[in-house]
C-alpha atoms as a PDB file:
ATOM      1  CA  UNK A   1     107.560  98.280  85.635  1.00  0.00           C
ATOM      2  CA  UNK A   2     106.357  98.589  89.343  1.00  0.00           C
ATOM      3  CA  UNK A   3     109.107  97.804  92.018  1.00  0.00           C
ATOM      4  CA  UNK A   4     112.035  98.495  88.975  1.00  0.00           C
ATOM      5  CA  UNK A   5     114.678 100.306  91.231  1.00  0.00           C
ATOM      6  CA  UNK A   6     116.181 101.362  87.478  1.00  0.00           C
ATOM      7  CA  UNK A   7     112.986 103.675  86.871  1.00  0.00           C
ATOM      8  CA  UNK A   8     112.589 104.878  90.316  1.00  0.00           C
ATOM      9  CA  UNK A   9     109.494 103.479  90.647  1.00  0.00           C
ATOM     10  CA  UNK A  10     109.585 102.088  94.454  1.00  0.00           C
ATOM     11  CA  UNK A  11     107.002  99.871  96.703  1.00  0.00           C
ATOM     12  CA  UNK A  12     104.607 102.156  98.313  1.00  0.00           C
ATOM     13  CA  UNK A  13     104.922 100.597 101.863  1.00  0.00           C
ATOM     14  CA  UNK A  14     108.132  99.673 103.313  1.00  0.00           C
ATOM     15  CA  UNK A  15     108.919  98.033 106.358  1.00  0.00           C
ATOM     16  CA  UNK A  16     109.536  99.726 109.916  1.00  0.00           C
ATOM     17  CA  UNK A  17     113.173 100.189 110.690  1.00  0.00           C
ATOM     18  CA  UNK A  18     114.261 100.396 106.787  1.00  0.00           C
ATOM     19  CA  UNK A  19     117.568 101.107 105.580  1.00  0.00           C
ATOM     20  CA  UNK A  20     118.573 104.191 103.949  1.00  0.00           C
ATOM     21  CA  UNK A  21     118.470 102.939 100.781  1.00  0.00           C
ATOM     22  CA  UNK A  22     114.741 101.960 101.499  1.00  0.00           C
ATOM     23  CA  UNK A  23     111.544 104.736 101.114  1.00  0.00           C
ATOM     24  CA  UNK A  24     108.881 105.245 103.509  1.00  0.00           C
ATOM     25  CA  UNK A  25     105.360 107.136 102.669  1.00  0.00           C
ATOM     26  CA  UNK A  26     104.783 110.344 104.956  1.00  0.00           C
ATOM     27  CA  UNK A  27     102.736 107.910 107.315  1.00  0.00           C
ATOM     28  CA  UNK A  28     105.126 106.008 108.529  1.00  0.00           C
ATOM     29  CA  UNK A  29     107.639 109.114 108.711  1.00  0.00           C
ATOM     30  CA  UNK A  30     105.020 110.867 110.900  1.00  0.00           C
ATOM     31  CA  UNK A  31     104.275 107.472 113.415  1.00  0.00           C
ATOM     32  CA  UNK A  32     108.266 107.734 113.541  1.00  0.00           C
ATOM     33  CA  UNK A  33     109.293 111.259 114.105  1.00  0.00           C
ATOM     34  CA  UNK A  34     105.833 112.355 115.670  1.00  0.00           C
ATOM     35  CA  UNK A  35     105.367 114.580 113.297  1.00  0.00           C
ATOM     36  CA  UNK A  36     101.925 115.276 111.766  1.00  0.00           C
ATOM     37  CA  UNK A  37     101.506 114.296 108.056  1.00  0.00           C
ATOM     38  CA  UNK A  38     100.328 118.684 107.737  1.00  0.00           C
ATOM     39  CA  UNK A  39     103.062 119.247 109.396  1.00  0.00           C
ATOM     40  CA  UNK A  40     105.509 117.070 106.707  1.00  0.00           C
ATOM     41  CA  UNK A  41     103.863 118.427 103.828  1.00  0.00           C
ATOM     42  CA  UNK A  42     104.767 121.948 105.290  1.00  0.00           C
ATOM     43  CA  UNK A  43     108.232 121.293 105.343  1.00  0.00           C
ATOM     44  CA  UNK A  44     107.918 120.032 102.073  1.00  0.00           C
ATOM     45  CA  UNK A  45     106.031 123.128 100.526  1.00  0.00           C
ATOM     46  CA  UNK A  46     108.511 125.156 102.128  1.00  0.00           C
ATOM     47  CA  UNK A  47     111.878 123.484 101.235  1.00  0.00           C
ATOM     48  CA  UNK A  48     112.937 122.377 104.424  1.00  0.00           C
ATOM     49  CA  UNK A  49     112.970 118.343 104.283  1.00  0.00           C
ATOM     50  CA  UNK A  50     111.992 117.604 100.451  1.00  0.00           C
ATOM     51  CA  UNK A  51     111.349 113.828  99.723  1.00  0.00           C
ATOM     52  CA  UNK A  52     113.832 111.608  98.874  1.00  0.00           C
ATOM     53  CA  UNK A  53     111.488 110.673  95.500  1.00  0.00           C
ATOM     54  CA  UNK A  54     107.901 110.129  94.432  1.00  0.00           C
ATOM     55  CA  UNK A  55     106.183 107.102  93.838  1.00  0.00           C
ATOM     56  CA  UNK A  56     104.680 106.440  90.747  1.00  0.00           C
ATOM     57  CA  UNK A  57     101.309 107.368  92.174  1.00  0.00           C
ATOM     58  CA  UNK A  58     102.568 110.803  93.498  1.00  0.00           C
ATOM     59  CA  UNK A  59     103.202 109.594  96.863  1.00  0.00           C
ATOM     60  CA  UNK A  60     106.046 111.467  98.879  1.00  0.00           C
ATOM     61  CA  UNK A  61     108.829 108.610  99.717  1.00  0.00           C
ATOM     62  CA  UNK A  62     111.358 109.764 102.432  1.00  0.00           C
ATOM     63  CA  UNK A  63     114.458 108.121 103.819  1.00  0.00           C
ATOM     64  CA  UNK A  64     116.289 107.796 107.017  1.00  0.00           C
ATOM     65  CA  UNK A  65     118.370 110.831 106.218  1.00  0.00           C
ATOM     66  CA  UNK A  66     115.079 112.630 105.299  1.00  0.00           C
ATOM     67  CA  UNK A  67     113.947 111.463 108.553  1.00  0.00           C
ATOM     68  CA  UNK A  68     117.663 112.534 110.735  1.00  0.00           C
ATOM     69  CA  UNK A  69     116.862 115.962 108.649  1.00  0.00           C
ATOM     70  CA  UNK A  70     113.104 116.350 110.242  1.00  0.00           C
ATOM     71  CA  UNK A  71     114.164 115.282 113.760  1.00  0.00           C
ATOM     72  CA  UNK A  72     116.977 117.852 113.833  1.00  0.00           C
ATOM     73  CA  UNK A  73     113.707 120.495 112.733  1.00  0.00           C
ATOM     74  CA  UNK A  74     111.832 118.983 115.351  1.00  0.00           C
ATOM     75  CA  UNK A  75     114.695 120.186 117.672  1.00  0.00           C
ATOM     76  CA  UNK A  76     114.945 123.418 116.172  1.00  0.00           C
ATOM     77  CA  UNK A  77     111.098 124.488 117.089  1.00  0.00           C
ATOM     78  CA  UNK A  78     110.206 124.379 120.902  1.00  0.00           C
ATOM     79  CA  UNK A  79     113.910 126.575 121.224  1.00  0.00           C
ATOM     80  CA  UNK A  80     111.657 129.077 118.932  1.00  0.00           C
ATOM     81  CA  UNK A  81     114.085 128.779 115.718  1.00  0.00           C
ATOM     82  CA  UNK A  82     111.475 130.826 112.777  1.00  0.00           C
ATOM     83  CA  UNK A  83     111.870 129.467 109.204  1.00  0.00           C
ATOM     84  CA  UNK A  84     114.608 131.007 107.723  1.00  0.00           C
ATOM     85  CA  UNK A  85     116.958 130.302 110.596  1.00  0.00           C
ATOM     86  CA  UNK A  86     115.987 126.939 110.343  1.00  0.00           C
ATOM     87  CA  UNK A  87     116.886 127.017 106.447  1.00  0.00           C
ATOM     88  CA  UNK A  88     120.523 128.527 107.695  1.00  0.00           C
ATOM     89  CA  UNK A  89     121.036 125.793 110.607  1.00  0.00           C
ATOM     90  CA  UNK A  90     120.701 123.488 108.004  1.00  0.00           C
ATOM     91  CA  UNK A  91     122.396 124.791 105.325  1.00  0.00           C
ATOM     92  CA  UNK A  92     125.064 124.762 108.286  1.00  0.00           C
ATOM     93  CA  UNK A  93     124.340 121.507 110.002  1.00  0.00           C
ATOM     94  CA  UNK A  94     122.852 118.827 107.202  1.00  0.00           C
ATOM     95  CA  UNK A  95     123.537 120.907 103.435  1.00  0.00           C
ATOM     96  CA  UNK A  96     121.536 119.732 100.662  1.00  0.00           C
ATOM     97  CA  UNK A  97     122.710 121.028  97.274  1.00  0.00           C
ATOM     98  CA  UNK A  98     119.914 123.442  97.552  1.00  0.00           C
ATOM     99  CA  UNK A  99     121.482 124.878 100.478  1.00  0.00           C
ATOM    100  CA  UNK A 100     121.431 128.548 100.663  1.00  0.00           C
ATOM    101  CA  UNK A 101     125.179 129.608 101.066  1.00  0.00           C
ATOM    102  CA  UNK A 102     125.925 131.023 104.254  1.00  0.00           C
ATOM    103  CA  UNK A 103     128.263 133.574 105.153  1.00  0.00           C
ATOM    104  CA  UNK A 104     130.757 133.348 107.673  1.00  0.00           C
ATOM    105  CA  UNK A 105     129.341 129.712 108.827  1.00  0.00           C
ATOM    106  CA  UNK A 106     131.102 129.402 112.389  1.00  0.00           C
ATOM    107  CA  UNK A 107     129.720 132.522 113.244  1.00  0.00           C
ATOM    108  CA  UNK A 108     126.413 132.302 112.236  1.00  0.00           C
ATOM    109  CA  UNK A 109     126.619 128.771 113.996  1.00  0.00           C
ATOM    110  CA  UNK A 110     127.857 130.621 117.449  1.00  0.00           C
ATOM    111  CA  UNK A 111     124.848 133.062 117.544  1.00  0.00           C
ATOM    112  CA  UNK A 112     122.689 129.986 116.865  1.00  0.00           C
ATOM    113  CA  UNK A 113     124.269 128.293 119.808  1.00  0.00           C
ATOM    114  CA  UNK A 114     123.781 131.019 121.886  1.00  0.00           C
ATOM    115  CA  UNK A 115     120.231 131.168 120.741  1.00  0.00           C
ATOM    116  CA  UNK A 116     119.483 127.670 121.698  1.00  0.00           C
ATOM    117  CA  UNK A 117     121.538 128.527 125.276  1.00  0.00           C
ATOM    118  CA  UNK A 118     119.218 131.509 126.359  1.00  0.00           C
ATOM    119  CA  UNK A 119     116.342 129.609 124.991  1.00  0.00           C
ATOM    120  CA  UNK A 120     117.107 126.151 127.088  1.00  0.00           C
ATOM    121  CA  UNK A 121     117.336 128.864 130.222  1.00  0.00           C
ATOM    122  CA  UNK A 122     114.115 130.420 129.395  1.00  0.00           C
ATOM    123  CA  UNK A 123     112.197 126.972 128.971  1.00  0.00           C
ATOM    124  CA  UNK A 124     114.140 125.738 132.118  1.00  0.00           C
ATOM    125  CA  UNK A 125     112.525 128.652 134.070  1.00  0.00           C
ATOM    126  CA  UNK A 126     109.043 127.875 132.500  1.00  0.00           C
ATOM    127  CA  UNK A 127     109.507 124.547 133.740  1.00  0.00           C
ATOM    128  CA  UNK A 128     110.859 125.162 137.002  1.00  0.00           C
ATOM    129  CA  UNK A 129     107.541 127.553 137.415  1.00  0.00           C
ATOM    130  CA  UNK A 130     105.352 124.968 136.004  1.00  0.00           C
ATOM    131  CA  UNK A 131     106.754 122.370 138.445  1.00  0.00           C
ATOM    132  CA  UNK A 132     106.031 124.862 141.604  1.00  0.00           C
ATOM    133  CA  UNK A 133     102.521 125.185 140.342  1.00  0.00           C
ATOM    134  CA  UNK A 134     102.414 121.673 140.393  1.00  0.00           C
ATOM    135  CA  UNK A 135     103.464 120.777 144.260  1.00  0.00           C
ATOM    136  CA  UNK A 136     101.195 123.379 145.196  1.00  0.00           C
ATOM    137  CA  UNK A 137      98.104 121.540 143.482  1.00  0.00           C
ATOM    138  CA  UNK A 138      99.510 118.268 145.029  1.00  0.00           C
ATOM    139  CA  UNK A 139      99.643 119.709 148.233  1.00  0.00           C
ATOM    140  CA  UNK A 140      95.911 121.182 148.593  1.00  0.00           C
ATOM    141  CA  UNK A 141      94.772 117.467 147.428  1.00  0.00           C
ATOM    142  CA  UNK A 142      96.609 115.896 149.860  1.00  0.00           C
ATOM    143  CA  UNK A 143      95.826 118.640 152.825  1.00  0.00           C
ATOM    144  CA  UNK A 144      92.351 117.437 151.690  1.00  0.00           C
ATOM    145  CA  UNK A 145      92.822 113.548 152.241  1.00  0.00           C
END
């Protein structure tokens, strides 16, 4: 019976701003994480965020934790994180009971953290590079003024 919570049969469009209890379709997931749908569907295929459930139609359905769980991935990638040490920040940070088990946790959670520190120095650099390049673009238009 559609919409009969007790089969797990769900709407296929949920409002913005549902609870956790509520599903979303991979649309409104992407508008809200920024994500691209391709992008989703990869982290899907590759066991990173799977979806909450299915709708009868085959439609992924995601909730807010699936969404908390694709923003912290989101963080993970411009600080250059590959695939499998996303898997083990995860299995660290937000464990699923498909978790891979990690050894020594705290530790592999310092090297991570020291990761993300020399890779917040190397973007700050970029940036601060980036910026100068900037200035000196600003400054030949207005020389020309």
């Amino acid at each position: 019976m559609p919409g009969d919570r007790s089969t797990g049969a769900e709407p296929e469009r949920m409002r913005e701003g549902s609870s956790v209890g509520e599903r979303m379709q991979i649309g409104e997931v992407a508008e809200r994480t920024g994500l691209s749908l391709r992008t989703i569907r990869y982290y899907d295929e590759v066991g990173l965020v799977v979806p909450s459930a299915r709708s009868q139609g085959g439609f992924r359905l995601y909730t807010e934790p699936d969404i908390d769980r694709l923003q912290l991935i989101k963080r993970m990638k411009p600080l250059g994180f590959q695939l499998e040490e996303m898997r083990d920040l995860l299995a660290i940070l937000d464990p699923t009971p498909d978790s891979p088990a990690i050894e020594d946790p705290e530790a592999r959670l310092a090297e991570f953290s020291a990761t993300a520190e020399n890779a917040c120095e190397d973007l700050r650099a970029r940036l601060r590079i980036a910026e100068e390049f900037a200035a000196t673009i600003r400054g030949h238009l207005e020389a020309g003024r």
